[in-house]
N, C-alpha and C. Protein backbone atom coordinates (compact mmCIF):
# COMPACT_ATOMS: atom_id res chain seq x y z
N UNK A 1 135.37 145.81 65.79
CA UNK A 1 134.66 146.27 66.96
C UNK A 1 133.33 146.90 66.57
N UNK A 2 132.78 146.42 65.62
CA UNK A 2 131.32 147.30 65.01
C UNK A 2 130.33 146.89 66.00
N UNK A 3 129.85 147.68 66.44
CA UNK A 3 128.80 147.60 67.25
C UNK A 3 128.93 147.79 68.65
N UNK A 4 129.88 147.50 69.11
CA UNK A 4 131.07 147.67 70.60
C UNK A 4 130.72 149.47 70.85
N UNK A 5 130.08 149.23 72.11
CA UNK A 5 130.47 150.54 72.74
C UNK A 5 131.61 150.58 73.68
N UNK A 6 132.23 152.10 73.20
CA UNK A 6 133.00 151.74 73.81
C UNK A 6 133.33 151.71 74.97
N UNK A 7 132.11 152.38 75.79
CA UNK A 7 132.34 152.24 77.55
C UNK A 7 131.91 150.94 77.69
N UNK A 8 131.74 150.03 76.73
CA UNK A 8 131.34 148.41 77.16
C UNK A 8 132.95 147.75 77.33
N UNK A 9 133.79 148.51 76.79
CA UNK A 9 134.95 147.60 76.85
C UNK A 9 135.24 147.05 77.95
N UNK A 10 135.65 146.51 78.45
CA UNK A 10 136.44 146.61 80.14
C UNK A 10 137.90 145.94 79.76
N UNK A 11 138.34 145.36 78.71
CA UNK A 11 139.89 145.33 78.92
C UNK A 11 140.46 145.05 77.53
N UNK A 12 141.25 144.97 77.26
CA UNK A 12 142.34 145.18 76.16
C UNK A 12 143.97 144.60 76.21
N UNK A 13 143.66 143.33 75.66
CA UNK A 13 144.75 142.79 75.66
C UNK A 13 145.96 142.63 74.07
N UNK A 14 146.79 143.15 74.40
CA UNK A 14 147.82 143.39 72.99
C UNK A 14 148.92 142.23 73.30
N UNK A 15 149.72 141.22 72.10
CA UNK A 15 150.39 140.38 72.67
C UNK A 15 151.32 139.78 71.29
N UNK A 16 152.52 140.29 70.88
CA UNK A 16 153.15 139.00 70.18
C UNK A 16 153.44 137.69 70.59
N UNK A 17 154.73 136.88 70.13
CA UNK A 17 155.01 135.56 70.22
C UNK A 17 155.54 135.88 72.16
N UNK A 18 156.36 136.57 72.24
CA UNK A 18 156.93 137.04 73.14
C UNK A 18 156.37 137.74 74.39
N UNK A 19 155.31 138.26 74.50
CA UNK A 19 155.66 139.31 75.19
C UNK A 19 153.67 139.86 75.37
N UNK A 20 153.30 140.14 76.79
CA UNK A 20 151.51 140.26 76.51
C UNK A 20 151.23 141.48 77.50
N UNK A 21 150.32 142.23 76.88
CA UNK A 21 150.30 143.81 77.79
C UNK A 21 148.48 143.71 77.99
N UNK A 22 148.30 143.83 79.15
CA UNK A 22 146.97 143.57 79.80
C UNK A 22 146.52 144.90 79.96
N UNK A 23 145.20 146.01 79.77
CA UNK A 23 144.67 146.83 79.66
C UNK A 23 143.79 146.84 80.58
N UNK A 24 143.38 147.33 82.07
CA UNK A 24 141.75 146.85 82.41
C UNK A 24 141.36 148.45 82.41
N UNK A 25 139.92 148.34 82.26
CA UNK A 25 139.52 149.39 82.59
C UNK A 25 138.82 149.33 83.98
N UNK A 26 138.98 150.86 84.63
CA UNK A 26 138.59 150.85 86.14
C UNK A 26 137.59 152.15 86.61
N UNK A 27 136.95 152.30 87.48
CA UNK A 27 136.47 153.32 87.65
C UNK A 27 137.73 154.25 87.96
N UNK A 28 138.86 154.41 88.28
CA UNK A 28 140.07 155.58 88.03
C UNK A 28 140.49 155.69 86.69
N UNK A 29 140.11 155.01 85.83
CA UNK A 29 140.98 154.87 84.39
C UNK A 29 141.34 153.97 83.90
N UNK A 30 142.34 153.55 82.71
CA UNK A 30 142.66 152.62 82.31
C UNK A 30 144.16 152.30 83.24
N UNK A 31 144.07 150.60 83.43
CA UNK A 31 145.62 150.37 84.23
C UNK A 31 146.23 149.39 83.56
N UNK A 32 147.48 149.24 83.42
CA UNK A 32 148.48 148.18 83.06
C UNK A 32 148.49 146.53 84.29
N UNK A 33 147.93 145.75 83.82
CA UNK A 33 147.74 144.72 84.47
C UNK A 33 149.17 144.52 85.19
N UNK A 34 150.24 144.28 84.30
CA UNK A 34 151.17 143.30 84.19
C UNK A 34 152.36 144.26 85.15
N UNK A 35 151.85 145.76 85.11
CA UNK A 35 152.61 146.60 85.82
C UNK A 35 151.66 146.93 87.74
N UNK A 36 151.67 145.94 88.16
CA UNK A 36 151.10 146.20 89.57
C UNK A 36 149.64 147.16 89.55
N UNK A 37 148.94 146.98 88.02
CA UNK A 37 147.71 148.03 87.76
C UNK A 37 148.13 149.37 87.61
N UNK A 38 149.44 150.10 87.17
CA UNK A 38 150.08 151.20 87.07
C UNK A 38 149.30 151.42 85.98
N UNK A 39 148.83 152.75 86.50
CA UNK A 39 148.07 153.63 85.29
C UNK A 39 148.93 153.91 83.76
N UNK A 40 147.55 153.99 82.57
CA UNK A 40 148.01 153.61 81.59
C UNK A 40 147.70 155.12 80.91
N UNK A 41 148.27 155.21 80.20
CA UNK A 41 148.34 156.96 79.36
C UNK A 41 147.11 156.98 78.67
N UNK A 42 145.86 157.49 79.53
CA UNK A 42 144.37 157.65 79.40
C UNK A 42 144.40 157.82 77.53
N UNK A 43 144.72 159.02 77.32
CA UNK A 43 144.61 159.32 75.69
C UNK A 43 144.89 158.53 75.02
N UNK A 44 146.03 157.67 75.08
CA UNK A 44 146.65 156.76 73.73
C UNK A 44 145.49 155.62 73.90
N UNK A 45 145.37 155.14 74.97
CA UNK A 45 143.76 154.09 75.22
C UNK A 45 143.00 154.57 74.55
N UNK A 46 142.59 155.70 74.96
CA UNK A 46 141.47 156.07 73.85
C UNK A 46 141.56 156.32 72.55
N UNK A 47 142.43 156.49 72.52
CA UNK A 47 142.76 156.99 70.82
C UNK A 47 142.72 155.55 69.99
N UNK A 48 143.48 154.76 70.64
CA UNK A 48 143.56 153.34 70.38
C UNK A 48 142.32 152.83 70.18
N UNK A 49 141.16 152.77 71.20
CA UNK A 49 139.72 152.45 70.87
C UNK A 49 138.99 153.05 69.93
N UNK A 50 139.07 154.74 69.70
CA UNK A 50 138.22 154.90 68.46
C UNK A 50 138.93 154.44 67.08
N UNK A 51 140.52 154.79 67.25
CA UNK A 51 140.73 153.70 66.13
C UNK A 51 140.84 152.53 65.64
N UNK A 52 140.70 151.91 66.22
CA UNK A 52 140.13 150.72 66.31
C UNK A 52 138.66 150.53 65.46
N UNK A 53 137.72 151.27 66.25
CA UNK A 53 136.41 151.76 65.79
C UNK A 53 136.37 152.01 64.74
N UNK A 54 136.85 153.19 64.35
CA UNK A 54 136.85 153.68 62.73
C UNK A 54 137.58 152.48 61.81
N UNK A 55 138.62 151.75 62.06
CA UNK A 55 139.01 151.14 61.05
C UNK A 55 138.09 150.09 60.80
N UNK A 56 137.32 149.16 61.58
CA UNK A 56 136.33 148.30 61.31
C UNK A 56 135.43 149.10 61.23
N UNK A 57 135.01 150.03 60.98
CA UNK A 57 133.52 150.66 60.40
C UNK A 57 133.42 151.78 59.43
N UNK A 58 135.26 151.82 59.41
CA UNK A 58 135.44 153.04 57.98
C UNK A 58 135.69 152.28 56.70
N UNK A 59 136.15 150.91 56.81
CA UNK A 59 137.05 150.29 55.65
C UNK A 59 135.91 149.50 54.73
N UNK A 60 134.90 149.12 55.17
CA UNK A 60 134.26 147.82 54.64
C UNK A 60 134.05 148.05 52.80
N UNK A 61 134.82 147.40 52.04
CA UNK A 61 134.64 147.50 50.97
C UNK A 61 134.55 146.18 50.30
N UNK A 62 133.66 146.17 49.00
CA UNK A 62 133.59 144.85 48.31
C UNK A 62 134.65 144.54 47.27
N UNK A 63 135.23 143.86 47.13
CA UNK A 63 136.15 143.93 46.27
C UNK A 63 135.12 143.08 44.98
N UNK A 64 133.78 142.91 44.65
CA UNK A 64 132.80 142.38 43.47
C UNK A 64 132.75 143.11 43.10
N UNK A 65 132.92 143.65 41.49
CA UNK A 65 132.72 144.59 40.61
C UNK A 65 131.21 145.37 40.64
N UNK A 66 130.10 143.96 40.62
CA UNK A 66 129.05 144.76 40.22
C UNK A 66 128.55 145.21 41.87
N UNK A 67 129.02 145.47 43.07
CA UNK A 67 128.81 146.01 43.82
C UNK A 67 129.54 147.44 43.63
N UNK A 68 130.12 147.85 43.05
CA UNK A 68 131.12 149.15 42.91
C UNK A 68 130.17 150.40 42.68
N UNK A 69 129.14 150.02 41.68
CA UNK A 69 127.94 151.15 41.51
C UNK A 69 126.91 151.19 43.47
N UNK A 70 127.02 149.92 43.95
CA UNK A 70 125.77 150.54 45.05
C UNK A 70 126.69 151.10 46.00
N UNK A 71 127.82 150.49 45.97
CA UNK A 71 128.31 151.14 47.37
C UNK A 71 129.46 152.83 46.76
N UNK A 72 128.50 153.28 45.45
CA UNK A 72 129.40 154.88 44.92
C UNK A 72 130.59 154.77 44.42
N UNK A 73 131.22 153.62 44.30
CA UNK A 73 132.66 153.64 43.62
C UNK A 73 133.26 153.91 42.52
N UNK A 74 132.19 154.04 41.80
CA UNK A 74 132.78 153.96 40.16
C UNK A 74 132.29 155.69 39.80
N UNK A 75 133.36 155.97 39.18
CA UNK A 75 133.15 157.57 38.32
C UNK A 75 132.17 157.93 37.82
N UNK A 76 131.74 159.04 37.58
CA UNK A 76 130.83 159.39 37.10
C UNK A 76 131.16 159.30 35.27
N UNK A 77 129.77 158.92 34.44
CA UNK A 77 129.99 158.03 33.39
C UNK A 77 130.60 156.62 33.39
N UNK A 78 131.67 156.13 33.96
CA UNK A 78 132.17 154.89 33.86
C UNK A 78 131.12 153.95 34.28
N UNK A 79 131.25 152.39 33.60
CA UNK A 79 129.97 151.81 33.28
C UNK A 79 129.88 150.75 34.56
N UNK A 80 129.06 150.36 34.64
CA UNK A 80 128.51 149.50 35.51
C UNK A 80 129.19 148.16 35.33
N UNK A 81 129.89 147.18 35.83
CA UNK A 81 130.47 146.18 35.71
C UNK A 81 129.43 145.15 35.01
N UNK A 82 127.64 145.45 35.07
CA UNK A 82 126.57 144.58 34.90
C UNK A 82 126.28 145.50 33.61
N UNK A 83 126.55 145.94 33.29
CA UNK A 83 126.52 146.52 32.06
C UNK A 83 126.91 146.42 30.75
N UNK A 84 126.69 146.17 29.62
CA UNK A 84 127.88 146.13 28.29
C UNK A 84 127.91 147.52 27.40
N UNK A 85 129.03 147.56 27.21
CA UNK A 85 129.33 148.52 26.41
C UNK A 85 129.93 148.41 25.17
């Protein structure tokens, strides 16, 4: 969701093989589609969206060695993967 604001959302759909839970957002709040629009537990929605948020914009890591020095990863003294020692 990088870049997603989150009052841009307007709905949120969660769904295994089985089974699909519809999210809309409304000017009263968030509602359960699938439940006659029965209001949905405002906080866990939200909580759900910034985490969401944070996990695509907290995690991004390179798993390339010689990126480990730009993006701060490597210890202080330990050598640069572009380096020989």
């Amino acid at each position: 969701m990088a870049g997603v604001a989150l009052s841009d959302v307007s709905g949120i759909v969660l769904r295994d093989k089985e089974h699909q839970t519809t999210l809309e957002a409304s000017p009263q709040g968030w509602l359960v589609a699938e439940m006659q629009r029965f209001p949905a537990d405002q906080r866990k929605v939200t909580d759900l969206l910034f985490d969401l948020t944070e996990e695509a914009l907290g995690y991004r890591v390179s798993d390339r060695p010689t990126k480990l020095a730009e993006l701060g990863l490597l210890m202080a003294g330990e050598p640069d993967a572009g380096e020989q020692t």
